[in-house]
Protein backbone atom coordinates (compact mmCIF):
# COMPACT_ATOMS: atom_id res chain seq x y z
CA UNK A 1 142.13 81.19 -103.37
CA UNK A 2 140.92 78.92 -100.57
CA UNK A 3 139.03 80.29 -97.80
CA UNK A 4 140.44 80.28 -94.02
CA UNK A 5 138.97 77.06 -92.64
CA UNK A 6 138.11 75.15 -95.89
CA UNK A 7 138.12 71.33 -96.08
CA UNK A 8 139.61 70.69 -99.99
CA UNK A 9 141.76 67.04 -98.73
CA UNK A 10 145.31 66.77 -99.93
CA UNK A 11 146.04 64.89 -103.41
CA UNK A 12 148.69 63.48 -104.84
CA UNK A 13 151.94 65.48 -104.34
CA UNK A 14 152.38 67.46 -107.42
CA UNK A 15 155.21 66.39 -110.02
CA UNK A 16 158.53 67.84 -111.34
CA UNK A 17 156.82 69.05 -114.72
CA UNK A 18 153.82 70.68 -113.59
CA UNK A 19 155.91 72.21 -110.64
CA UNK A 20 158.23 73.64 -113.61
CA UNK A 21 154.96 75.19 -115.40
CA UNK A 22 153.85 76.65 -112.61
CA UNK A 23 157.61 78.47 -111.58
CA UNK A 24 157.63 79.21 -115.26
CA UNK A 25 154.70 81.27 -115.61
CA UNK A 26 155.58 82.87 -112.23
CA UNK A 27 158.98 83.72 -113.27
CA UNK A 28 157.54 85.02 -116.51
CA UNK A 29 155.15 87.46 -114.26
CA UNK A 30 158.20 88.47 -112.34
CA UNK A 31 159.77 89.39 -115.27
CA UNK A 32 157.20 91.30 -116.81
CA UNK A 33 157.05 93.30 -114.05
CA UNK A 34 161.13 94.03 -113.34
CA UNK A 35 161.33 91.84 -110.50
CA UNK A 36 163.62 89.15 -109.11
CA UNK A 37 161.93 86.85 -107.17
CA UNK A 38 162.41 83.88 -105.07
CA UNK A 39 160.21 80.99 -106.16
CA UNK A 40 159.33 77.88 -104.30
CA UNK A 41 157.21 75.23 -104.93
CA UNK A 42 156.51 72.42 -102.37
CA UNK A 43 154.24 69.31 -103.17
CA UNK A 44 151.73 68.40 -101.00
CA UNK A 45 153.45 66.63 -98.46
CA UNK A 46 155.42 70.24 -97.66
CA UNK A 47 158.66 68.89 -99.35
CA UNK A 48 160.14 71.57 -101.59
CA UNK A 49 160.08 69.97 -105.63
CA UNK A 50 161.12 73.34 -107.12
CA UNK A 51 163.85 76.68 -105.67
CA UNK A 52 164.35 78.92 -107.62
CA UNK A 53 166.35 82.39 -107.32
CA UNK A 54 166.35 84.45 -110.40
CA UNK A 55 169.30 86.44 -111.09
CA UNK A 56 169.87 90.18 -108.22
CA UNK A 57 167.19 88.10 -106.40
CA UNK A 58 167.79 88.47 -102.43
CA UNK A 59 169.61 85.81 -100.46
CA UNK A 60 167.26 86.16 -97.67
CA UNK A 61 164.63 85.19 -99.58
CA UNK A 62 164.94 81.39 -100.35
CA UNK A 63 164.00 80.51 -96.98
CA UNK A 64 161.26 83.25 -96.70
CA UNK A 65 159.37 81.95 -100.25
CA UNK A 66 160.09 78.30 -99.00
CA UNK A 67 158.50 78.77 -95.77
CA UNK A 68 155.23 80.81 -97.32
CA UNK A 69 154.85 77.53 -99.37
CA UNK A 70 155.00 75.44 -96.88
CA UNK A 71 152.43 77.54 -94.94
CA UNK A 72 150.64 77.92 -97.44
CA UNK A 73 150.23 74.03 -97.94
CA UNK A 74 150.24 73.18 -93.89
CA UNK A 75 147.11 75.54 -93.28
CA UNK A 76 145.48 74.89 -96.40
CA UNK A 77 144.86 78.99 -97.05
CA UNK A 78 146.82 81.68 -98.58
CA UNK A 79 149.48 83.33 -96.46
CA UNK A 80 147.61 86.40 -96.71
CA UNK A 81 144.84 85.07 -94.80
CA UNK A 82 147.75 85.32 -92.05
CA UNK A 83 148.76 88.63 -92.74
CA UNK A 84 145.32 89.79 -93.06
CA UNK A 85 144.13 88.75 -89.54
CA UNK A 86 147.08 90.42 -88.06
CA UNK A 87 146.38 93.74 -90.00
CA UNK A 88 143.16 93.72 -88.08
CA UNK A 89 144.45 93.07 -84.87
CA UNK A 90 142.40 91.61 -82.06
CA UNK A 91 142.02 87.67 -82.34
CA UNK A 92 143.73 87.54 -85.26
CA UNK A 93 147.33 87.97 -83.79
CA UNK A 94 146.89 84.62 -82.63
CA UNK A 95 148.35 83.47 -85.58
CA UNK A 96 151.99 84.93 -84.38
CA UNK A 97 151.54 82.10 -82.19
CA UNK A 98 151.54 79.79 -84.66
CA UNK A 99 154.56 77.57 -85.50
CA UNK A 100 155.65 77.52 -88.86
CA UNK A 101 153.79 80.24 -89.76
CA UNK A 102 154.46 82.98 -92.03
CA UNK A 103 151.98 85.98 -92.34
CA UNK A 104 153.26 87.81 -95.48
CA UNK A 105 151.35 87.78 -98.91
CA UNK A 106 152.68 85.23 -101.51
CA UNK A 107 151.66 81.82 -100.51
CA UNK A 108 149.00 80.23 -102.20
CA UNK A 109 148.08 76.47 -102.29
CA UNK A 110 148.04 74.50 -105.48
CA UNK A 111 145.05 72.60 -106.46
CA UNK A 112 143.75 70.02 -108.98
CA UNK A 113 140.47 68.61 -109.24
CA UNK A 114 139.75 69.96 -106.35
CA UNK A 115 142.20 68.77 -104.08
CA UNK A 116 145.61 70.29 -102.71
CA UNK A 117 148.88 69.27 -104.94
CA UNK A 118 151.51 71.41 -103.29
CA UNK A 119 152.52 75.47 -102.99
CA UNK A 120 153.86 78.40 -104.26
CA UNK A 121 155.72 80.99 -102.35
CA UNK A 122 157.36 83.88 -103.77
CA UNK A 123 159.34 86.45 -102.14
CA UNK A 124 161.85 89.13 -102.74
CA UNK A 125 159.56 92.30 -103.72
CA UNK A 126 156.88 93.85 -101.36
CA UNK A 127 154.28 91.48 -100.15
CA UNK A 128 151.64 92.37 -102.90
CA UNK A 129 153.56 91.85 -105.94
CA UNK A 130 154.66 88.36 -104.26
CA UNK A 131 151.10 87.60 -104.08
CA UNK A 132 150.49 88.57 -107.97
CA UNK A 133 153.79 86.31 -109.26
CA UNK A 134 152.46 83.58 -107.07
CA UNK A 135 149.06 84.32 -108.54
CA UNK A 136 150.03 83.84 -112.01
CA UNK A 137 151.77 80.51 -111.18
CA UNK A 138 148.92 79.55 -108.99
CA UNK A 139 146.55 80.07 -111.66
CA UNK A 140 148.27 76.98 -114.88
CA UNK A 141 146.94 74.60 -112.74
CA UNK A 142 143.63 76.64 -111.93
């Protein structure tokens, strides 16, 4: 995971069949776990390559993993970085003044050789299992 403030440049945006590996080993989380998920994968230009929603999988949740990916990519940080500064309170609520911004676990960038690809966002359980299905996709190109 990429720390808040980090200065890994954008690469090239990442292609159909590496977007499909990654969705594929995050639907294959979310399965081993009983959930239906919402996946989204965005190259790194913020344009969505991959949307998935599994079968039971909430409506409301294609636009709520599609904008933690693009978050995710935009800021260059997890979305729980977000959440996280909010939880504490203080200067960190700035962020609900951010636009575009969504502060729930289960955004994570995508990197290659050290630079930014694209996104994952997942969504459609609580916030910390949409972090661990987005881990699991995050981590085929890790």
């Amino acid at each position: 995971m990429m720390a808040a403030g980090s200065v890994v440049p954008y690469g090239s945006p990442i292609d159909l069949a590496s977007a499909r590996k990654v969705a594929a080993a995050a639907e294959a989380e979310a399965l081993r776990n009983g959930l239906a998920m919402v996946i989204c994968i965005v190259d790194s230009t913020g344009h969505v390559v991959i949307l998935e929603r599994m079968d039971h999988a909430q409506y409301g949740s294609l636009d709520v993993a599609r904008v933690k990916a693009e978050t995710a990519v935009n800021f260059k940080r997890s979305t729980q970085v977000f959440e996280n500064g909010i939880a504490e309170g203080g200067i960190g609520m700035r962020a609900l003044t951010l636009p575009g911004v969504c502060a729930v676990e289960g955004g994570l960038p995508l990197s290659r050789e050290g630079k930014i690809v694209g996104a994952i966002g997942v969504s459609g359980a609580k916030p910390v299992e949409d972090g661990k299905v987005a881990q699991a996709g995050a981590a085929v190109l890790a």
